[in-house]
PDB file of N, CA and C in Angstrom:
ATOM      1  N   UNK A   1       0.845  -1.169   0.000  1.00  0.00           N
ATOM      2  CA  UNK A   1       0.000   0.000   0.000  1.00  0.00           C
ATOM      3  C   UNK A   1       0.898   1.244   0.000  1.00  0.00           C
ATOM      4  N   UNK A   2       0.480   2.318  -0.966  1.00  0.00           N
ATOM      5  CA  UNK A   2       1.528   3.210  -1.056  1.00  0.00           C
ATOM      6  C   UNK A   2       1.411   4.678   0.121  1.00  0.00           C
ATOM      7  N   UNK A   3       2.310   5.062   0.741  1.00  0.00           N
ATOM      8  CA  UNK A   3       2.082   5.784   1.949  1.00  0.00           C
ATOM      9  C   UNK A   3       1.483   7.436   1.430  1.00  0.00           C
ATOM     10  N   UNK A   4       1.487   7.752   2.592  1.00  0.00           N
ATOM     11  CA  UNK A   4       0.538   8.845   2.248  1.00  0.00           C
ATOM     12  C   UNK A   4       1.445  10.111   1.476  1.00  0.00           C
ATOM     13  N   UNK A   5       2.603  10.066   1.317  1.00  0.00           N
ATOM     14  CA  UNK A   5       3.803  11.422   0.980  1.00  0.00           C
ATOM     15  C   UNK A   5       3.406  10.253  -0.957  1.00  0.00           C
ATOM     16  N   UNK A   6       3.521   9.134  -1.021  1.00  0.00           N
ATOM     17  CA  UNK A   6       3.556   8.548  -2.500  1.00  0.00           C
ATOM     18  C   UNK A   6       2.075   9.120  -3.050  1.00  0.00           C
ATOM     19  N   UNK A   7       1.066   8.722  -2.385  1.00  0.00           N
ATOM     20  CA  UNK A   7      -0.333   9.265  -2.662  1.00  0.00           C
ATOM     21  C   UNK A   7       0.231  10.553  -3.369  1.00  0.00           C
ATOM     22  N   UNK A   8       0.398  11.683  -2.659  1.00  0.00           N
ATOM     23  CA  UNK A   8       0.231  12.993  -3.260  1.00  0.00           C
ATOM     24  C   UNK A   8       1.017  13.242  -4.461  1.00  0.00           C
ATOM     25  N   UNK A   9       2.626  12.591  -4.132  1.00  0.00           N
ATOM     26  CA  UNK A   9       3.390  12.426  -5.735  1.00  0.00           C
ATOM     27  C   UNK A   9       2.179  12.314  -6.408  1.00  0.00           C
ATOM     28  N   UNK A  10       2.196  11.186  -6.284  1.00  0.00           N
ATOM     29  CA  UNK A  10       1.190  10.711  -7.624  1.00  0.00           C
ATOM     30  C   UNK A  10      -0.295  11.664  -8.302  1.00  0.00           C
ATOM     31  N   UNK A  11      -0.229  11.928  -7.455  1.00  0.00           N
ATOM     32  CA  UNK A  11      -1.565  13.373  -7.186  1.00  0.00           C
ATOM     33  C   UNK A  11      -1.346  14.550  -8.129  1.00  0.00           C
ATOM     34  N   UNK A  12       0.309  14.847  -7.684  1.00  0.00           N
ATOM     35  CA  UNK A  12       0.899  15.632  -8.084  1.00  0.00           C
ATOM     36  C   UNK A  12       1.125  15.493  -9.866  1.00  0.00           C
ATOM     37  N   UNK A  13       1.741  14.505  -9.709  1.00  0.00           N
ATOM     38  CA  UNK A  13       1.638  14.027 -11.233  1.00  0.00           C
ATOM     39  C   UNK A  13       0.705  14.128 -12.126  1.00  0.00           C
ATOM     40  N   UNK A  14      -0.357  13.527 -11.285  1.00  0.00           N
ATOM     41  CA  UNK A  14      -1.428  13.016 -12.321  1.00  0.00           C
ATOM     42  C   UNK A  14      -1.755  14.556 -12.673  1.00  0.00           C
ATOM     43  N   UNK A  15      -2.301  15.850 -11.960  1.00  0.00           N
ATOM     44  CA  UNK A  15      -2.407  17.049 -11.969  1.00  0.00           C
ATOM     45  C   UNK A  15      -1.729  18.069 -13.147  1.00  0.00           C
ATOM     46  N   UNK A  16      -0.083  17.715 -13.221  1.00  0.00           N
ATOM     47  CA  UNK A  16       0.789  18.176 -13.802  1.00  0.00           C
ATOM     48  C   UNK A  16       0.509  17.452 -15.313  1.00  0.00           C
ATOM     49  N   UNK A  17       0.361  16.433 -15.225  1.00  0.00           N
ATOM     50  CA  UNK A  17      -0.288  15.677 -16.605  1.00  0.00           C
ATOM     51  C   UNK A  17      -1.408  16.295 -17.621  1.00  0.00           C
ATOM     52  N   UNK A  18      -2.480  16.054 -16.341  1.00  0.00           N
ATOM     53  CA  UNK A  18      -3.744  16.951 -17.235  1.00  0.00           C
ATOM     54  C   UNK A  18      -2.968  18.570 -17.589  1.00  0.00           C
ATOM     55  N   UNK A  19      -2.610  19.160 -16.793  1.00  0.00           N
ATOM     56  CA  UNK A  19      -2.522  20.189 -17.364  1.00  0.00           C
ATOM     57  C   UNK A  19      -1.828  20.276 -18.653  1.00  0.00           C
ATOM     58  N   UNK A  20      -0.276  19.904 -18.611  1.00  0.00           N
ATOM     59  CA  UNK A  20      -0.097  19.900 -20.176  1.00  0.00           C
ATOM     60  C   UNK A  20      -0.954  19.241 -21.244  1.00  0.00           C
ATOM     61  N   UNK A  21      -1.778  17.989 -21.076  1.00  0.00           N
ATOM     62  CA  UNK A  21      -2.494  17.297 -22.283  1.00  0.00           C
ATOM     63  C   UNK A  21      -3.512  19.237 -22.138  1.00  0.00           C
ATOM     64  N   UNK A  22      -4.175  19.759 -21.197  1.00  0.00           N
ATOM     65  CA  UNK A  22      -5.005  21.094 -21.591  1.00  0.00           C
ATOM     66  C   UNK A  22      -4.276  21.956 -22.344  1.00  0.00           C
ATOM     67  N   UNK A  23      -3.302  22.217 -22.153  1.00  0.00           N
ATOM     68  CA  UNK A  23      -2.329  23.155 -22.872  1.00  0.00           C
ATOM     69  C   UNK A  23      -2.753  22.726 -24.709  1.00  0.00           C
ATOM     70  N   UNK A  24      -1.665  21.559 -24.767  1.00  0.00           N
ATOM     71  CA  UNK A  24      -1.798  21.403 -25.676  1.00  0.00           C
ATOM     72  C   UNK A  24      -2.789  21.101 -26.465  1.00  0.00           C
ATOM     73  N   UNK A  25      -4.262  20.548 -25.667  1.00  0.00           N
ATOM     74  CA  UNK A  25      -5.286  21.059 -26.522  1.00  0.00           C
ATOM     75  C   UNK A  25      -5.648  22.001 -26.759  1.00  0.00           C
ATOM     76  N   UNK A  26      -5.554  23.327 -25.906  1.00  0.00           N
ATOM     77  CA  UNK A  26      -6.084  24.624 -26.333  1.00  0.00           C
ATOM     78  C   UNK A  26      -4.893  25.342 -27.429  1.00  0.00           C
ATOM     79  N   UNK A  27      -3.338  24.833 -27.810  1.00  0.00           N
ATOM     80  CA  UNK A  27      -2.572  25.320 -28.459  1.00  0.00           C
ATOM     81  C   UNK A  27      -2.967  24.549 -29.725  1.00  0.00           C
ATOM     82  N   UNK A  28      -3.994  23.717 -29.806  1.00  0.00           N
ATOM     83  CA  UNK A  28      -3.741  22.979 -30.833  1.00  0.00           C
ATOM     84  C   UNK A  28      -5.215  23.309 -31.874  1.00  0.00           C
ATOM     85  N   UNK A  29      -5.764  24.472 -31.216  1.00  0.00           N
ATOM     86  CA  UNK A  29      -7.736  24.849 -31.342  1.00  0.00           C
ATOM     87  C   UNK A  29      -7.395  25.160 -33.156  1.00  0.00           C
ATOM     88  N   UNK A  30      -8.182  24.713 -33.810  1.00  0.00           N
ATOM     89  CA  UNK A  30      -7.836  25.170 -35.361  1.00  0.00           C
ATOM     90  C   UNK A  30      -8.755  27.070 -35.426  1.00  0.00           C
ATOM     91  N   UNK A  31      -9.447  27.134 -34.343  1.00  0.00           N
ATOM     92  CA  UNK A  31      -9.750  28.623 -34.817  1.00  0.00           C
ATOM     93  C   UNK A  31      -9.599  29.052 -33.428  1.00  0.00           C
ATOM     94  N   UNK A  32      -9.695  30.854 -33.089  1.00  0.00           N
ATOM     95  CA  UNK A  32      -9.613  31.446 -31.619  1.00  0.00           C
ATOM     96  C   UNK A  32     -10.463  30.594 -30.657  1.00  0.00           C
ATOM     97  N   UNK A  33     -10.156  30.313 -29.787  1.00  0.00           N
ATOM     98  CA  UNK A  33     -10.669  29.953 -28.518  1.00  0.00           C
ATOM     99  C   UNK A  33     -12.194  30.693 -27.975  1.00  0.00           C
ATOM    100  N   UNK A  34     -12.058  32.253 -28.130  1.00  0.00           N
ATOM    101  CA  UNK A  34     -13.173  33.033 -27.875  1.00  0.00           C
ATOM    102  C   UNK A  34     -14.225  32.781 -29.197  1.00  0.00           C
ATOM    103  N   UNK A  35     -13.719  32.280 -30.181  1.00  0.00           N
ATOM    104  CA  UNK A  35     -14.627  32.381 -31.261  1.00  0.00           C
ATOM    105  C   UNK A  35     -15.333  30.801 -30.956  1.00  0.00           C
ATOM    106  N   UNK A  36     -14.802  29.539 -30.418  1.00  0.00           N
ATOM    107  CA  UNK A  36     -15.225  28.715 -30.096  1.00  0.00           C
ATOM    108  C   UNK A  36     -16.674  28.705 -29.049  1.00  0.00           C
ATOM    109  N   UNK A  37     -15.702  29.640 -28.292  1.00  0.00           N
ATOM    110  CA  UNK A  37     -16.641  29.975 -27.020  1.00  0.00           C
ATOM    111  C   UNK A  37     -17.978  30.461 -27.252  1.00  0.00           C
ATOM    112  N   UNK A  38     -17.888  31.050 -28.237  1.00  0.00           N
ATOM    113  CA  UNK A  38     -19.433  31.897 -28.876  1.00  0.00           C
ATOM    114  C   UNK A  38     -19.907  31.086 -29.363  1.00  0.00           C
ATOM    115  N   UNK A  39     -19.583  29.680 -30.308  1.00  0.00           N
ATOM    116  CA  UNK A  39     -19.836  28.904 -30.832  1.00  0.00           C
ATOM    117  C   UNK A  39     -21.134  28.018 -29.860  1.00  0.00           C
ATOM    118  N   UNK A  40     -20.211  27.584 -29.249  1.00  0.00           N
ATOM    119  CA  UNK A  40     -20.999  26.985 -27.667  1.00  0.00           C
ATOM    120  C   UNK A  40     -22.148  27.235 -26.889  1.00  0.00           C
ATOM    121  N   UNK A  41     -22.187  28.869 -26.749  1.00  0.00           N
ATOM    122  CA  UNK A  41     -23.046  29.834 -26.643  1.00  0.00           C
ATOM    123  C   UNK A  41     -24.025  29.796 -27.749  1.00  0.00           C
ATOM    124  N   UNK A  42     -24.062  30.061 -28.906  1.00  0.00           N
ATOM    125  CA  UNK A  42     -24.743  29.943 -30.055  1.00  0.00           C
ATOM    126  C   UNK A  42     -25.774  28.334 -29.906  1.00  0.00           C
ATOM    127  N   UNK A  43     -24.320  27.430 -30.377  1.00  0.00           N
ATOM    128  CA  UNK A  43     -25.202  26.333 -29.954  1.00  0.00           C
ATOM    129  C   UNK A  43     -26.415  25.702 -28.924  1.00  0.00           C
ATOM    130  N   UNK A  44     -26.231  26.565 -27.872  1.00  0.00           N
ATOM    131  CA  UNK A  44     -26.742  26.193 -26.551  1.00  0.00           C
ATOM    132  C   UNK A  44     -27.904  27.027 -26.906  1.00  0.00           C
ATOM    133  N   UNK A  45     -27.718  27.924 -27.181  1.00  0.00           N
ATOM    134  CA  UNK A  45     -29.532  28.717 -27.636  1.00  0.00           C
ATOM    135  C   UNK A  45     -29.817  28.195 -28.647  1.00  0.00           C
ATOM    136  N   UNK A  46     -29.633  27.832 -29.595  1.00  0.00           N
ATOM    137  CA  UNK A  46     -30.402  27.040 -30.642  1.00  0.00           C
ATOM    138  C   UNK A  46     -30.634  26.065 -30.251  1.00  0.00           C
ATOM    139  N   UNK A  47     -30.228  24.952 -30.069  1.00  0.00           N
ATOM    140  CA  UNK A  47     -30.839  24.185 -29.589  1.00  0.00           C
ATOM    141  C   UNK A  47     -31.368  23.606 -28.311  1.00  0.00           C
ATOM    142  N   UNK A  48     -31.294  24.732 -27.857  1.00  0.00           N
ATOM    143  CA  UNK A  48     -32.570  25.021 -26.857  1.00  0.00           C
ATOM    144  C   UNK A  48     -33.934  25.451 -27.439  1.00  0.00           C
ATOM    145  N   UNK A  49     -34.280  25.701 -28.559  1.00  0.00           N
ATOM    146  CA  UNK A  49     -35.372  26.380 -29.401  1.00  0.00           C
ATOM    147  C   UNK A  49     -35.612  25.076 -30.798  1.00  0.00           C
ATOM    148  N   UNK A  50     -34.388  24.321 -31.082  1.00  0.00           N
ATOM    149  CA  UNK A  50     -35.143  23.143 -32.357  1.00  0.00           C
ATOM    150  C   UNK A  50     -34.167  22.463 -32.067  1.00  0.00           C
ATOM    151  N   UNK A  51     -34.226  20.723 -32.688  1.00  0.00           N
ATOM    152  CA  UNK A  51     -33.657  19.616 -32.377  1.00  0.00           C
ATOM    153  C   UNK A  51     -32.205  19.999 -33.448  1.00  0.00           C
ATOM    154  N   UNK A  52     -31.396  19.345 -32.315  1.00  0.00           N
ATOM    155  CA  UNK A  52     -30.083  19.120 -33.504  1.00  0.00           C
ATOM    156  C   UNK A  52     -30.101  17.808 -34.945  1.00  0.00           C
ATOM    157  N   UNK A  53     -30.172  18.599 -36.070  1.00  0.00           N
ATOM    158  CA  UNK A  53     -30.079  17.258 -37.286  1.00  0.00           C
ATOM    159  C   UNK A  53     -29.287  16.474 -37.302  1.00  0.00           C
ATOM    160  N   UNK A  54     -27.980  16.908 -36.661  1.00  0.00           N
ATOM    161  CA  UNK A  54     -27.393  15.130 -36.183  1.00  0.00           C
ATOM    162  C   UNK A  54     -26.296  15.466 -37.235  1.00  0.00           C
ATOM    163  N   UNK A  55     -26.271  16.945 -37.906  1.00  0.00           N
ATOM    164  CA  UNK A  55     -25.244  17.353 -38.606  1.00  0.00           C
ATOM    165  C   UNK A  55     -24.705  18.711 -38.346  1.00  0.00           C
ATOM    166  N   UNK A  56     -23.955  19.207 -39.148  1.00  0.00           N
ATOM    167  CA  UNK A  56     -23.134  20.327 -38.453  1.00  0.00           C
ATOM    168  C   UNK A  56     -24.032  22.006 -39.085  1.00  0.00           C
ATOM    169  N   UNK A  57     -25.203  21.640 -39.396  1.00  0.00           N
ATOM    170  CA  UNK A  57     -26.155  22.810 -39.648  1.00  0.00           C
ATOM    171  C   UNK A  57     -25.851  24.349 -39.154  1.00  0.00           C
ATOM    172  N   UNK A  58     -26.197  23.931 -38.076  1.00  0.00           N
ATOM    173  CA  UNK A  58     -25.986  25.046 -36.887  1.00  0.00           C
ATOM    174  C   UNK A  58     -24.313  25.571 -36.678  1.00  0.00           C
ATOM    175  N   UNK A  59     -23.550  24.716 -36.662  1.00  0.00           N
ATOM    176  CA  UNK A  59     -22.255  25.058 -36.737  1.00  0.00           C
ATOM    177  C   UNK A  59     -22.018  25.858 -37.670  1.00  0.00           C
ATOM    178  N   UNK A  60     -22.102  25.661 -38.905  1.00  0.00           N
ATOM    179  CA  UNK A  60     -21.534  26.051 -40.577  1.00  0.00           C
ATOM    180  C   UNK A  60     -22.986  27.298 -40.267  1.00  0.00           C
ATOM    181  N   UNK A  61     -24.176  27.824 -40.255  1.00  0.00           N
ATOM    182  CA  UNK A  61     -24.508  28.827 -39.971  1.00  0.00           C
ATOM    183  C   UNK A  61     -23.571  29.743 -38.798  1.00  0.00           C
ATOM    184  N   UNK A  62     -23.236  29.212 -37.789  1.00  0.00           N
ATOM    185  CA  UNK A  62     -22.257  30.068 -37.247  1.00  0.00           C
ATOM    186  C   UNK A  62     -20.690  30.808 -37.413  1.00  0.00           C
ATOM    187  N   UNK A  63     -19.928  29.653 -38.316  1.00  0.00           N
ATOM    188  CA  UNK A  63     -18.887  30.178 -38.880  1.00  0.00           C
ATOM    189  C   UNK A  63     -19.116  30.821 -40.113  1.00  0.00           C
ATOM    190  N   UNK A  64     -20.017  30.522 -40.853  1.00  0.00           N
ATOM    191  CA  UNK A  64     -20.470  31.625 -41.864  1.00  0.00           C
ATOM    192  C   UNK A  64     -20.636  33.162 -41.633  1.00  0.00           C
ATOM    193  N   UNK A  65     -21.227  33.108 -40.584  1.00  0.00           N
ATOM    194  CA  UNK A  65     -21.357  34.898 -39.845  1.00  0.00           C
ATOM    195  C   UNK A  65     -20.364  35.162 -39.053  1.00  0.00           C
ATOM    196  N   UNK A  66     -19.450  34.518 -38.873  1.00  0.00           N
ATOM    197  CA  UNK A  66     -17.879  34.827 -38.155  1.00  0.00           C
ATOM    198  C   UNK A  66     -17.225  34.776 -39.339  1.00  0.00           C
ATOM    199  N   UNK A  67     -17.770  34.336 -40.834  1.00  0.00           N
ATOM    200  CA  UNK A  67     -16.509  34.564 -41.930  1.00  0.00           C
ATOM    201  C   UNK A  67     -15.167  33.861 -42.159  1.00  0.00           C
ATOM    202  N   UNK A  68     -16.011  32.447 -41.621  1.00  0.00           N
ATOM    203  CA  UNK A  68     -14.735  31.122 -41.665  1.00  0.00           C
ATOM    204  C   UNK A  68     -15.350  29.808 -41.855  1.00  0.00           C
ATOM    205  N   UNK A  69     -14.455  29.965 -43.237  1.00  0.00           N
ATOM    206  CA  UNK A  69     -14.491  28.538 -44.234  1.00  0.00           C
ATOM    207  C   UNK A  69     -13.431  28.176 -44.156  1.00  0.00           C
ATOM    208  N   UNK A  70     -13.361  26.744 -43.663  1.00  0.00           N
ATOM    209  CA  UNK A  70     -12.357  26.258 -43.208  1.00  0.00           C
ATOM    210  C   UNK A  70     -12.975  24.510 -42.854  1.00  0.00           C
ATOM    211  N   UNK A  71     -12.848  23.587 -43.571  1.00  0.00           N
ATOM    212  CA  UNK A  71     -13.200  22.241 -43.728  1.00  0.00           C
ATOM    213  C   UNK A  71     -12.188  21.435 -42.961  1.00  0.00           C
ATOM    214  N   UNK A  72     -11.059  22.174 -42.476  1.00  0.00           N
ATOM    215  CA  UNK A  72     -10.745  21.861 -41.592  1.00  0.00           C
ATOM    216  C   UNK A  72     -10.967  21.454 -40.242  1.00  0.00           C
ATOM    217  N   UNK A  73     -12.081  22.340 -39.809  1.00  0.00           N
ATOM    218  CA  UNK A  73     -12.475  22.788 -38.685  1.00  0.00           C
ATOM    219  C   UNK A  73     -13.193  21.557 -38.323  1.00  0.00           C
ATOM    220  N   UNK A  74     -14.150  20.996 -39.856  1.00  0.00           N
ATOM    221  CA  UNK A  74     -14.858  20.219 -38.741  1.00  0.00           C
ATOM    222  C   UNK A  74     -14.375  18.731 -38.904  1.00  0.00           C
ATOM    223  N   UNK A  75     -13.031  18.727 -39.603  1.00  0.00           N
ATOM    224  CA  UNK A  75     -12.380  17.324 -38.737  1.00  0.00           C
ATOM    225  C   UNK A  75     -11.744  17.838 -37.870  1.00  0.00           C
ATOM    226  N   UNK A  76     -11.749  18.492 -37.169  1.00  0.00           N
ATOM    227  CA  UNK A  76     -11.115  18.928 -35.580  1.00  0.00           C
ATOM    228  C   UNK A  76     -12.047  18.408 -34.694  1.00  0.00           C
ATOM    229  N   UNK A  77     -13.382  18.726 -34.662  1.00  0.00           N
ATOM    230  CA  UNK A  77     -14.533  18.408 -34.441  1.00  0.00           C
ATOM    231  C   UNK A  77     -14.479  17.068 -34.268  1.00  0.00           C
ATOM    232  N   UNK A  78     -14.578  16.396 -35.659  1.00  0.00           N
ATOM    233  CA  UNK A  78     -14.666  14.734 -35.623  1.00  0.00           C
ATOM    234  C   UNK A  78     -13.651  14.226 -34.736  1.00  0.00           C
ATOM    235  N   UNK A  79     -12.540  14.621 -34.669  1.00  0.00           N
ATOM    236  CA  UNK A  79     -11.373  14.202 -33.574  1.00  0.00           C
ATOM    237  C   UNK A  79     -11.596  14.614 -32.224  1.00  0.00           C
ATOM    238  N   UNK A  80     -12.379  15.517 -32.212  1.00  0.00           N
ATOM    239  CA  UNK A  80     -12.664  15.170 -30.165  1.00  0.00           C
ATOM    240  C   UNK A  80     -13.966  15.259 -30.375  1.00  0.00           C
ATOM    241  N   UNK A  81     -14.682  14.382 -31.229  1.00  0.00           N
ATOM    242  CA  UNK A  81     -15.862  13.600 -31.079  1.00  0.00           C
ATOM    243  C   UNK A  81     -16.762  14.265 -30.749  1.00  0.00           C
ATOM    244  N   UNK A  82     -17.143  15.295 -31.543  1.00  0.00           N
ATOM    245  CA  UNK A  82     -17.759  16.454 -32.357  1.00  0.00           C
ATOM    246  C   UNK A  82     -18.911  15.600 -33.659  1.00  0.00           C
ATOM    247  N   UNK A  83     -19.312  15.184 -33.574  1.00  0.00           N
ATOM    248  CA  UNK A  83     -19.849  14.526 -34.826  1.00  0.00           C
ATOM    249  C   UNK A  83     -20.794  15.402 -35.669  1.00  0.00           C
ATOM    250  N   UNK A  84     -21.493  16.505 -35.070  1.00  0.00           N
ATOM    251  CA  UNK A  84     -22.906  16.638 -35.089  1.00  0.00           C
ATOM    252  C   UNK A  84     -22.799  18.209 -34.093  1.00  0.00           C
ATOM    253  N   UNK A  85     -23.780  19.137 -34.241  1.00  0.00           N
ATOM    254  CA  UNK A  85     -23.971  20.631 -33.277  1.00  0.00           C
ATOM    255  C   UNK A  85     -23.885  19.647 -32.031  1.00  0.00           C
ATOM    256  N   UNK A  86     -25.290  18.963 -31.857  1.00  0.00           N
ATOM    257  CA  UNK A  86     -25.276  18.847 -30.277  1.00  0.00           C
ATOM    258  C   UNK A  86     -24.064  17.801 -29.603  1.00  0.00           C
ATOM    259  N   UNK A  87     -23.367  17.171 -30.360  1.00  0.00           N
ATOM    260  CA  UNK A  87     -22.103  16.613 -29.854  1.00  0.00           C
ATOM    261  C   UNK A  87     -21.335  17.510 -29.478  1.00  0.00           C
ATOM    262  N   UNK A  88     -20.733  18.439 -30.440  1.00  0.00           N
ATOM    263  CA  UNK A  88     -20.177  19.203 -30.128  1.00  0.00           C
ATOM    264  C   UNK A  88     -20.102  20.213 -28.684  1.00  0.00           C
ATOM    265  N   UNK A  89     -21.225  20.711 -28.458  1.00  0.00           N
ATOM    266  CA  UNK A  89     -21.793  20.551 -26.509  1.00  0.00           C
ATOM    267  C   UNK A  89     -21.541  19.789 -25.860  1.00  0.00           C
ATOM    268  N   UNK A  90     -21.815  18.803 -26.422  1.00  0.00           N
ATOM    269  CA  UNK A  90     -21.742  17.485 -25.257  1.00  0.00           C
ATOM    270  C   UNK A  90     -19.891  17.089 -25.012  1.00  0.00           C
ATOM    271  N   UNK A  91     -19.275  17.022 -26.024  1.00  0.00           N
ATOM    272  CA  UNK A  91     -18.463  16.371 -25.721  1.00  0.00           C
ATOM    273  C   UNK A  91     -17.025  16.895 -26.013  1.00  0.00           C
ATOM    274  N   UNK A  92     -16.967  18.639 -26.631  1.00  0.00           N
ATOM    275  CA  UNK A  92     -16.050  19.532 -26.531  1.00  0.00           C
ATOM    276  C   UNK A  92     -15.752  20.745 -25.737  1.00  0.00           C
ATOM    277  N   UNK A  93     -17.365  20.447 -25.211  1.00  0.00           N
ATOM    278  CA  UNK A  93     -17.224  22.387 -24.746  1.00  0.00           C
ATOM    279  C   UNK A  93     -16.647  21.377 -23.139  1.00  0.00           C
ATOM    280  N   UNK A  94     -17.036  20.382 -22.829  1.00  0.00           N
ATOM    281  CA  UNK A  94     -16.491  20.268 -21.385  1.00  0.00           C
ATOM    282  C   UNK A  94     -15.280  19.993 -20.968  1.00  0.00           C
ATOM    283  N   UNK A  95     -14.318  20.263 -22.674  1.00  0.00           N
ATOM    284  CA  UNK A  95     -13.130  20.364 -22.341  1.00  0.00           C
ATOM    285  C   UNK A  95     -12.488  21.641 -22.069  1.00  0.00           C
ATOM    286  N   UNK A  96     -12.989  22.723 -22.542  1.00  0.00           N
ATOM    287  CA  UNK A  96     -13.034  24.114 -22.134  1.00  0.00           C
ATOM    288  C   UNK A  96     -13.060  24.241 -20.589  1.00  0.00           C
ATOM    289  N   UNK A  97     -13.518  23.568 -19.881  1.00  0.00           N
ATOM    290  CA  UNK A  97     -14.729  24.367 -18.753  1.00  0.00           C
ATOM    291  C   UNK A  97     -13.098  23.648 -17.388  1.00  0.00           C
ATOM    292  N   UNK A  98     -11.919  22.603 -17.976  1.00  0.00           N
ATOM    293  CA  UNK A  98     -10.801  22.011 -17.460  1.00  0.00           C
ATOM    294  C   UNK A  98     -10.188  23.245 -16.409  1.00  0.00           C
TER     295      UNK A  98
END
């Protein structure tokens, strides 16, 4: 059983870990961070008002009025499992919130 000074190493570690994997996800954002953030925001009122199509509708209306075409973006998306608007809530913005 590991004593209580090994516990916190490890604590310590594990801590120091997440933070760089956060780093380098937020160094790695294919557009501004704040422009994401609005994204999120956007999303969250729309579909609060109609169902998500299960495609990136709502997204591509939002970077359209921010003035970014970029097909890039939404295999960034598909890689942290983004599939769809309401994925994208579900399963990117709560990497923000780290």
């Amino acid at each position: 059983m590991p004593t209580k000074a090994e516990k916190e190493r490890r604590k310590k570690l594990h801590r120091e870990l997440a933070q760089k994997e956060q780093e380098k996800f937020l160094n790695n954002l294919p557009i501004d961070k704040d422009i994401i953030l609005e994204l999120f925001d956007f999303l969250d009122s729309e579909l609060g008002e109609r169902d998500c199509n299960h495609d990136y509708q709502l997204t591509g209306e939002f970077l359209k009025s921010k003035n970014i075409v970029n097909e890039k973006i939404f295999d960034w998306f598909r890689e942290q499992g983004g599939y769809c608007d309401c994925e994208i809530l579900f399963n990117i913005e709560e990497r923000f919130k780290k």
